[in-house]
N, C-alpha and C. Protein backbone atom coordinates (compact mmCIF):
# COMPACT_ATOMS: atom_id res chain seq x y z
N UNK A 1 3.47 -26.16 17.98
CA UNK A 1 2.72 -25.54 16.90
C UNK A 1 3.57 -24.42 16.30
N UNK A 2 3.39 -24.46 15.01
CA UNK A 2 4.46 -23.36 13.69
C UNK A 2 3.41 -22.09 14.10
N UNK A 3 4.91 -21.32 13.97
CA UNK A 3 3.74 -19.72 13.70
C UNK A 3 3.83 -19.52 12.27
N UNK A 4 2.85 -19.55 11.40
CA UNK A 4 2.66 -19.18 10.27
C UNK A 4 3.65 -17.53 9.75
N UNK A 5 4.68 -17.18 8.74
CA UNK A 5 5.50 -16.36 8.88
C UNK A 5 5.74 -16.03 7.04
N UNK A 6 6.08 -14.56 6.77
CA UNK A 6 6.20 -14.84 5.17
C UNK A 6 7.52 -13.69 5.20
N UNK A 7 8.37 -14.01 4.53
CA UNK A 7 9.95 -13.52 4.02
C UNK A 7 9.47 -12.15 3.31
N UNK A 8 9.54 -11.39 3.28
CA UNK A 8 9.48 -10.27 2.09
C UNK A 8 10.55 -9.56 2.10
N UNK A 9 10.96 -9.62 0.53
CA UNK A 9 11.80 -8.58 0.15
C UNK A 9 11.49 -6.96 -0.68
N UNK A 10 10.50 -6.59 -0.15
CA UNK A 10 10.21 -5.27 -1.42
C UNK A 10 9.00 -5.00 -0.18
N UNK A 11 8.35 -3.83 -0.76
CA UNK A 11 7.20 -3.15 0.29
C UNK A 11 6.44 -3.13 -0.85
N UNK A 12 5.47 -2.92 -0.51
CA UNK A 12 4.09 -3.63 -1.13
C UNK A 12 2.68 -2.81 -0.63
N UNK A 13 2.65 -1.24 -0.74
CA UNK A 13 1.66 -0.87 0.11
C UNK A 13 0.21 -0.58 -0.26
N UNK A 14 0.28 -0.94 -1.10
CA UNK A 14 -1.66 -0.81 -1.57
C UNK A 14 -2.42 0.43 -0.99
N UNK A 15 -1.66 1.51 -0.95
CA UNK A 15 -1.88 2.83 -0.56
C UNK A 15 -2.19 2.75 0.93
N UNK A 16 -2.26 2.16 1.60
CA UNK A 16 -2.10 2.08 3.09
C UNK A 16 -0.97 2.51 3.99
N UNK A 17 -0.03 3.24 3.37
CA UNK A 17 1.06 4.01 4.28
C UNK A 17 0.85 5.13 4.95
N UNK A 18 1.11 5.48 6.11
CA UNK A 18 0.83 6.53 7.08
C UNK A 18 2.07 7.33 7.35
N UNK A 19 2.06 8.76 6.50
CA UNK A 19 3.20 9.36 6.64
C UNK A 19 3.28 9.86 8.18
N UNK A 20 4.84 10.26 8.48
CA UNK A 20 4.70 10.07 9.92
C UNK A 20 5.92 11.44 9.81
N UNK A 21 6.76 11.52 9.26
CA UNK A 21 7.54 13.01 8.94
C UNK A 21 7.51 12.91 7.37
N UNK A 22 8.38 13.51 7.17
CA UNK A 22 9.12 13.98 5.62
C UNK A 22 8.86 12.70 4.80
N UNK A 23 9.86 11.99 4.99
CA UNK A 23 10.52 10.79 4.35
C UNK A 23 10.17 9.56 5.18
N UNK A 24 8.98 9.61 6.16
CA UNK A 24 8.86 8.48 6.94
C UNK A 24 7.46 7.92 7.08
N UNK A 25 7.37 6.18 6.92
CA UNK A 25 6.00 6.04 6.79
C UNK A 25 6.04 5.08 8.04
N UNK A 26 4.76 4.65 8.23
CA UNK A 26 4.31 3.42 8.90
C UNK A 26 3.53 2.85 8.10
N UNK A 27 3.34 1.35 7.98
CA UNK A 27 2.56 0.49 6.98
C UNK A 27 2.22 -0.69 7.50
N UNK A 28 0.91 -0.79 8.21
CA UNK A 28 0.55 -2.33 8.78
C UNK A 28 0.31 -3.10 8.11
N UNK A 29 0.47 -4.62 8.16
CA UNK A 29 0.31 -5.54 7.50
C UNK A 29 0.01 -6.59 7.89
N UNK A 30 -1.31 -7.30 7.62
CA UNK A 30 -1.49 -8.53 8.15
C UNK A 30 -0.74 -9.75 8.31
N UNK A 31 -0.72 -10.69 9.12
CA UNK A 31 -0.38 -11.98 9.31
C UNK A 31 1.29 -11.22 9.87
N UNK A 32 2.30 -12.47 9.86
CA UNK A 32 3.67 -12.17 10.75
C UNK A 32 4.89 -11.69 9.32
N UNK A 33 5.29 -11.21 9.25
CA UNK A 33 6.00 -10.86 7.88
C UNK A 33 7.51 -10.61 8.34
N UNK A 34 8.77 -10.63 7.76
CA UNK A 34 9.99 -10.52 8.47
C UNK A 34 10.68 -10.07 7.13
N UNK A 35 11.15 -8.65 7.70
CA UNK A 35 11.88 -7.91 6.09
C UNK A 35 13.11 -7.61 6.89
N UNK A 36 14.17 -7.12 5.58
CA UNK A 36 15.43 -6.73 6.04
C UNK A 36 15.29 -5.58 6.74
N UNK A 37 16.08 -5.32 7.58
CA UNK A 37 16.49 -3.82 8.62
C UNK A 37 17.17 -3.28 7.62
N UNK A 38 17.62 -2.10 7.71
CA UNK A 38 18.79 -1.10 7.23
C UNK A 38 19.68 -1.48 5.58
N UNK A 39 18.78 -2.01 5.12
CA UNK A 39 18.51 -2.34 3.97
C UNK A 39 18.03 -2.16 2.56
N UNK A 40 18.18 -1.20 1.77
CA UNK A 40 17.38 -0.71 0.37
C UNK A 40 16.69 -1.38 -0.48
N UNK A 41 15.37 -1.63 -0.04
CA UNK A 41 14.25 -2.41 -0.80
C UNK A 41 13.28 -1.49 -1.76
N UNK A 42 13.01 -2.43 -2.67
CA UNK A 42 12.24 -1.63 -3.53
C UNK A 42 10.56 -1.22 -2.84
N UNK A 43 10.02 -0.29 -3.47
CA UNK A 43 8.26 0.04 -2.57
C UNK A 43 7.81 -0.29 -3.94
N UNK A 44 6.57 -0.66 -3.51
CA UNK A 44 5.57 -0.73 -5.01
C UNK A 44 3.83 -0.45 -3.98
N UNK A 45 3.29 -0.01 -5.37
CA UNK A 45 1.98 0.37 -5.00
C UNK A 45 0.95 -0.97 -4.45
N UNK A 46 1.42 -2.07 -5.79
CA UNK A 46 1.11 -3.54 -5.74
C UNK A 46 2.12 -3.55 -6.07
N UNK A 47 1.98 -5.35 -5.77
CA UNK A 47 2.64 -6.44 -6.30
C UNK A 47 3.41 -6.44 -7.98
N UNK A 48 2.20 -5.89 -8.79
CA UNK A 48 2.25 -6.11 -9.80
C UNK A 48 2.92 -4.55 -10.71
N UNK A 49 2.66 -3.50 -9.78
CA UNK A 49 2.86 -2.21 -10.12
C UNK A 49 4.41 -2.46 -10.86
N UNK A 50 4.92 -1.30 -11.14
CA UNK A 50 6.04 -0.84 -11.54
C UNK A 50 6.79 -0.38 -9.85
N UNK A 51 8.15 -0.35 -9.78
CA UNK A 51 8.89 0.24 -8.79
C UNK A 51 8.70 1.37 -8.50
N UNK A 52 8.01 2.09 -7.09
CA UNK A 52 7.62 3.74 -7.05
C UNK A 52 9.02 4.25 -6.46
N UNK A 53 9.64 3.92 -5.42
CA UNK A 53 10.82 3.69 -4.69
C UNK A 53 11.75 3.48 -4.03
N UNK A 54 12.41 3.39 -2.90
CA UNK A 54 13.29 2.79 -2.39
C UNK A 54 13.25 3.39 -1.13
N UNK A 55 13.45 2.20 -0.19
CA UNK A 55 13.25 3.11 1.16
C UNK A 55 14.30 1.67 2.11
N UNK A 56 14.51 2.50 3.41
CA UNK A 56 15.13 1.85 4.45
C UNK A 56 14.46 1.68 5.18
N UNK A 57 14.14 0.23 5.87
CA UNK A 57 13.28 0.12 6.96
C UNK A 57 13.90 -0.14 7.82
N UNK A 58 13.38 0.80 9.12
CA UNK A 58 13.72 0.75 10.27
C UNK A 58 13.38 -0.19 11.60
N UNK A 59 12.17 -0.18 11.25
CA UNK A 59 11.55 -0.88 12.70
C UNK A 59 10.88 -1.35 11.85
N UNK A 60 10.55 -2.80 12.90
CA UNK A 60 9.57 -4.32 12.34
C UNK A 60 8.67 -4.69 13.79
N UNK A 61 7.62 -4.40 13.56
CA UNK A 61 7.07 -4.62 15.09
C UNK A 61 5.71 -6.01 14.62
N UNK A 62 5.89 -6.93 15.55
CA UNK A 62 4.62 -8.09 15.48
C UNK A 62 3.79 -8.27 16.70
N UNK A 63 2.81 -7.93 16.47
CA UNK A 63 1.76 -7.58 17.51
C UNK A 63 0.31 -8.05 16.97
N UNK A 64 -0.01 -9.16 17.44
CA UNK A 64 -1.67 -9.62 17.17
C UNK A 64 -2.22 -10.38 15.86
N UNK A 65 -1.08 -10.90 15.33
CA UNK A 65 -1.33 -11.40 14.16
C UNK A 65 -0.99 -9.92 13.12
N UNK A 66 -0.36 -9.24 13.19
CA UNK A 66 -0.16 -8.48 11.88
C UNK A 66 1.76 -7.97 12.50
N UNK A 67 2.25 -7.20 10.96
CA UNK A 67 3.43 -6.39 11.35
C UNK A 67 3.33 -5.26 10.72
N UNK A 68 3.88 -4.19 11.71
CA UNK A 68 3.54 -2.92 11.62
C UNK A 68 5.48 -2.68 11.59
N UNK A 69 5.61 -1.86 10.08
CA UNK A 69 7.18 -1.51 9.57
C UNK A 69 6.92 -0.22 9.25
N UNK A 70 8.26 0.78 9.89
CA UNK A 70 8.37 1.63 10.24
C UNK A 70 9.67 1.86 8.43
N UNK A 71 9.48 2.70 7.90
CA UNK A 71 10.57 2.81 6.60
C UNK A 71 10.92 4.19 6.39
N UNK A 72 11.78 4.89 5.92
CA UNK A 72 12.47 5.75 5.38
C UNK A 72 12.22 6.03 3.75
N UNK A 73 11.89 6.37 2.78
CA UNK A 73 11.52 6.64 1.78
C UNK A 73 13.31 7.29 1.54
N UNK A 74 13.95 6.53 0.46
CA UNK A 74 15.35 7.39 0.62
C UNK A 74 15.46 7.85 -1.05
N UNK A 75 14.72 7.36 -1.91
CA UNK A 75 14.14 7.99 -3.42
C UNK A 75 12.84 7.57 -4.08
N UNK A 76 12.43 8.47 -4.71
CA UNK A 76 11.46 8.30 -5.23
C UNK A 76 11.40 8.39 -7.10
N UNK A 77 10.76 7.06 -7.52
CA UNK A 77 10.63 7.12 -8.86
C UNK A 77 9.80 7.82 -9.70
N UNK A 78 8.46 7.75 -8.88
CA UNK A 78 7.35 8.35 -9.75
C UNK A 78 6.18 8.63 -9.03
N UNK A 79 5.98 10.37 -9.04
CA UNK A 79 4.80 10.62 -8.49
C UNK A 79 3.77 9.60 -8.52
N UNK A 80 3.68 9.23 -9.44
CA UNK A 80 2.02 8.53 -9.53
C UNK A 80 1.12 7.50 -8.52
C-alpha cells in the first residue's frame, strides 16, 4: 500500500504559523508533504496571494498523517 505524499515548493500558510523566535516559525500541515531543506522558497498567505517572503526551512517532521516544518523567515516583502 502507497502512502499518499504531495511535493511542495513554496509555503503556503493560511495564517497558521507559530512564531517560535525572531525569524522562526512552525507551520503544521495536513496529510504527508516533502519540501526542500536549506533552500529559499517563496511564503505566501494563500495559494493565490502575492509573495509575502522567503524563508529557509529547516526541519520537516511527519507524524500522524500531517507535517509539521520548522522555517527561518530570511526576508520579508510585505507587512500585510
Amino acid at each position: 500500500m502507497g502512502m499518499p505524499m504531495e511535493l511542495n515548493t513554496m509555503i503556503v500558510t493560511k495564517g497558521n504559523e507559530v512564531r517560535e523566535e525572531e525569524n522562526r516559525f512552525v507551520l503544521k500541515k495536513s496529510g504527508y508533504r516533502l519540501y526542500p531543506i536549506d533552500i529559499p522558497v517563496a511564503v505566501h498567505k494563500t495559494i493565490d496571494s502575492e509573495q509575502s517572503g522567503t524563508a529557509l526551512i529547516k526541519k520537516v517532521e511527519w507524524q500522524q498523517d500531517s507535517t509539521t516544518i520548522t522555517y527561518t523567515l530570511v526576508s520579508l516583502k510585505s507587512t500585510n
